[in-house]
C-alpha atoms as a PDB file:
ATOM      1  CA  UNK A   1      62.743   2.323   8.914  1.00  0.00           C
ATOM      2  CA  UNK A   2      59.468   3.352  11.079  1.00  0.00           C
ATOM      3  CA  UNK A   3      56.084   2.603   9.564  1.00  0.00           C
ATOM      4  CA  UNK A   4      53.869   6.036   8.230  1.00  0.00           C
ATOM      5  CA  UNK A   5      51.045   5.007  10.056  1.00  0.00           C
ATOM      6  CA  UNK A   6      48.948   6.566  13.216  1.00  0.00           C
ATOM      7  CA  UNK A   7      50.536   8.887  16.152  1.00  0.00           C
ATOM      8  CA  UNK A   8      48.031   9.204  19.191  1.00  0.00           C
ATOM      9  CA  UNK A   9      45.630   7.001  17.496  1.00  0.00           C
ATOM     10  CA  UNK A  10      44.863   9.253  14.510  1.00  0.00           C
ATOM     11  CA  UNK A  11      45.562   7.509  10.935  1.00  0.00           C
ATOM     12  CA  UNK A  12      46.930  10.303   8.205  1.00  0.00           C
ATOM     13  CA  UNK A  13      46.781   6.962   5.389  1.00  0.00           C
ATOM     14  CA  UNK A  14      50.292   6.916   5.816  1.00  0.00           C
ATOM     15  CA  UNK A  15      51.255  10.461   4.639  1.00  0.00           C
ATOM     16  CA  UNK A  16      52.863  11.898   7.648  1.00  0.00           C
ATOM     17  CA  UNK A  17      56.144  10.368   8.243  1.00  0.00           C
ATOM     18  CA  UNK A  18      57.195   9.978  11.820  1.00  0.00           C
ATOM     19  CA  UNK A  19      60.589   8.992  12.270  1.00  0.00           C
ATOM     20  CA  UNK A  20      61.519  12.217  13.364  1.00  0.00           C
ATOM     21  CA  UNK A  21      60.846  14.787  16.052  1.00  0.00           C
ATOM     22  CA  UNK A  22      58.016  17.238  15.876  1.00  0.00           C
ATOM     23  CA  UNK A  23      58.216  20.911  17.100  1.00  0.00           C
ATOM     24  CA  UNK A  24      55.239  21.566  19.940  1.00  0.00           C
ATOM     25  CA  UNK A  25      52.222  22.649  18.175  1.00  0.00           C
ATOM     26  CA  UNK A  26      52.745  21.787  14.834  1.00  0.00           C
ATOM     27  CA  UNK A  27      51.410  18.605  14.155  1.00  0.00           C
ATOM     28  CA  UNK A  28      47.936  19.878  13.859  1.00  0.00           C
ATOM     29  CA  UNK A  29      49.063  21.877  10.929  1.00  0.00           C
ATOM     30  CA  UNK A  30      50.629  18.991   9.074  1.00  0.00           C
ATOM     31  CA  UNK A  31      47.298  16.695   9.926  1.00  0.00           C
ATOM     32  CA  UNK A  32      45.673  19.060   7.656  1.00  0.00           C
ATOM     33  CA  UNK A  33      48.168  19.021   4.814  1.00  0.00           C
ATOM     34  CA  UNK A  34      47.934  15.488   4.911  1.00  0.00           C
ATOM     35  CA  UNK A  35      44.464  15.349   4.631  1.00  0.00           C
ATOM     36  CA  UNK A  36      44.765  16.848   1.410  1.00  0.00           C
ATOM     37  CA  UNK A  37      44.258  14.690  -1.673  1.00  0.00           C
ATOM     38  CA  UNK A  38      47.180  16.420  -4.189  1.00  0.00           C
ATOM     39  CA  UNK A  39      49.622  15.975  -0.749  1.00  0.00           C
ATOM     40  CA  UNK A  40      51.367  12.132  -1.354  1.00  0.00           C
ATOM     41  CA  UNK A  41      53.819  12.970   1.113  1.00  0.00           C
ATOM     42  CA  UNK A  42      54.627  15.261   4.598  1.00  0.00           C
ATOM     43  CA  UNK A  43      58.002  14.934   6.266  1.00  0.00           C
ATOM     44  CA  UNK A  44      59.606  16.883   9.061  1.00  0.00           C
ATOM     45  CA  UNK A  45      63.301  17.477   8.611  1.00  0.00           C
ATOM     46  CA  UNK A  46      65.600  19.211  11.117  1.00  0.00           C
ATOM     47  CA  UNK A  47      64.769  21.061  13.990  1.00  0.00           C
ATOM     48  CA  UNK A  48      66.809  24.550  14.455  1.00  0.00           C
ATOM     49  CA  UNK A  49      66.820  26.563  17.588  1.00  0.00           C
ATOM     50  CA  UNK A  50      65.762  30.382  16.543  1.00  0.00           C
ATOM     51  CA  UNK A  51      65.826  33.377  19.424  1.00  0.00           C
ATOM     52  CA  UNK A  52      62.515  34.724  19.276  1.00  0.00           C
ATOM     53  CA  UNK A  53      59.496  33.113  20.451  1.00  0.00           C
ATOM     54  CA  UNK A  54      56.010  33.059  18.564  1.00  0.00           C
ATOM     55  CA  UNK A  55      52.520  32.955  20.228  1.00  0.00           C
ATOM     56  CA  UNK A  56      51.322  30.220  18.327  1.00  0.00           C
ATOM     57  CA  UNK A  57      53.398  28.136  15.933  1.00  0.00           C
ATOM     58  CA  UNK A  58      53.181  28.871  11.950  1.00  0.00           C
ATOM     59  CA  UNK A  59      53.963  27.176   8.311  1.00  0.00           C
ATOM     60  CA  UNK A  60      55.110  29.039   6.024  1.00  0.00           C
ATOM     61  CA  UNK A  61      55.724  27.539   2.468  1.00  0.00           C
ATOM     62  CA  UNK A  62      59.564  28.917   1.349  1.00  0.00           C
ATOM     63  CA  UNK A  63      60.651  27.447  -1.884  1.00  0.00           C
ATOM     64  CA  UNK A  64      59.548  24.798  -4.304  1.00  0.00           C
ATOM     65  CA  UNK A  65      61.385  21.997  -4.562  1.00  0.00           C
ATOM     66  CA  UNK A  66      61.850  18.913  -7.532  1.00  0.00           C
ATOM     67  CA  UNK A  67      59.345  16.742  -5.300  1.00  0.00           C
ATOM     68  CA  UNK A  68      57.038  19.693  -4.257  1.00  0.00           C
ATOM     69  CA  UNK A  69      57.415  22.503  -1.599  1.00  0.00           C
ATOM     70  CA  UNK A  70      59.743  23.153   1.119  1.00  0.00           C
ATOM     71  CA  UNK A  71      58.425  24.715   3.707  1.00  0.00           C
ATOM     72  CA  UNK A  72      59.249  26.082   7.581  1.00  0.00           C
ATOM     73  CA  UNK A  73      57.349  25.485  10.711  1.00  0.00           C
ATOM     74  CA  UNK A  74      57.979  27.847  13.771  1.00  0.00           C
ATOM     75  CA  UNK A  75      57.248  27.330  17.479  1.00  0.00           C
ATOM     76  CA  UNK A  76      58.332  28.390  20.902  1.00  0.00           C
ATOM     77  CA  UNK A  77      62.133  29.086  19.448  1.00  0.00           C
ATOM     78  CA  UNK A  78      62.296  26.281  17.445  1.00  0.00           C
ATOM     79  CA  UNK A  79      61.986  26.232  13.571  1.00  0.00           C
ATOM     80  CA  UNK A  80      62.038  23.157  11.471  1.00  0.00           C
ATOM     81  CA  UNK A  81      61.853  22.267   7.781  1.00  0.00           C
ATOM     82  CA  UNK A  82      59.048  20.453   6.688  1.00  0.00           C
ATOM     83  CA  UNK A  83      58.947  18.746   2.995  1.00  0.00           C
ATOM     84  CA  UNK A  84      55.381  18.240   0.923  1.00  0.00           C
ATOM     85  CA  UNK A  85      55.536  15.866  -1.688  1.00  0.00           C
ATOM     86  CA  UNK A  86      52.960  16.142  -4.333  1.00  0.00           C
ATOM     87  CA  UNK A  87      52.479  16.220  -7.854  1.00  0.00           C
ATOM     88  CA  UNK A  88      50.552  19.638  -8.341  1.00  0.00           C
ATOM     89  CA  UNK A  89      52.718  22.289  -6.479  1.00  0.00           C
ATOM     90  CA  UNK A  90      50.529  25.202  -7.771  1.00  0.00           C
ATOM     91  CA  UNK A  91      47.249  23.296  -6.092  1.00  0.00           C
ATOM     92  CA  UNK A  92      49.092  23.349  -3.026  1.00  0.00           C
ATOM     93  CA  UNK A  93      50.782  26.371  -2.979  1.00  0.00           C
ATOM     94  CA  UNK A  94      47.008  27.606  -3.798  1.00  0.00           C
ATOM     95  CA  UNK A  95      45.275  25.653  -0.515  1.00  0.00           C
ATOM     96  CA  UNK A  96      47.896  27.222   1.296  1.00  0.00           C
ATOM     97  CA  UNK A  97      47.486  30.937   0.876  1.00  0.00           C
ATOM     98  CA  UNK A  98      43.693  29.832   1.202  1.00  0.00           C
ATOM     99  CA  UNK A  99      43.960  28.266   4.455  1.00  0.00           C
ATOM    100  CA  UNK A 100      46.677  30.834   5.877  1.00  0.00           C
ATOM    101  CA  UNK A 101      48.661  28.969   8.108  1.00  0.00           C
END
């Protein structure tokens, strides 16, 4: 199993998990949910292809899940699920609508 550590230098204290494949222009999105002190946990699942093709990629949170939130990043035709681990769902799910991602 790969280390949670740094990718291109930048340290996310080991909250990012990077074993797996990143859709173009999302990782910036998940560097700031892993800055986030309620977040314990980001990792990217499966990538999916999708037809249409967005401007700029986007994170949407979809459901809630026994370990946190589930939620679904979309790029240049490409969609992927993306889990956050955390203990206080509702802070998250709170941060997120403020941010808007």
């Amino acid at each position: 199993m790969k280390k949670r550590s740094a990718r291109n230098g930048v340290s996310f204290k080991g909250k990012i998990k990077t074993e797996h494949a990143i859709i173009e222009g999302l990782f910036d999105k998940l560097q700031i949910l892993a800055s986030w002190d309620e977040v314990h946990s980001v990792i990217p699942g499966r990538i999916m292809r999708r037809g249409s093709a967005l401007p700029h990629p986007t994170l949407t949170l979809t459901i809630p899940t026994s370990s946190g939130w589930k939620a679904l990043g979309k790029s240049k035709g490409s969609t992927q699920e993306i889990f956050i681990i955390t203990n206080e769902p509702e802070t998250v799910r709170n941060k997120f609508r403020e941010k808007a991602f």
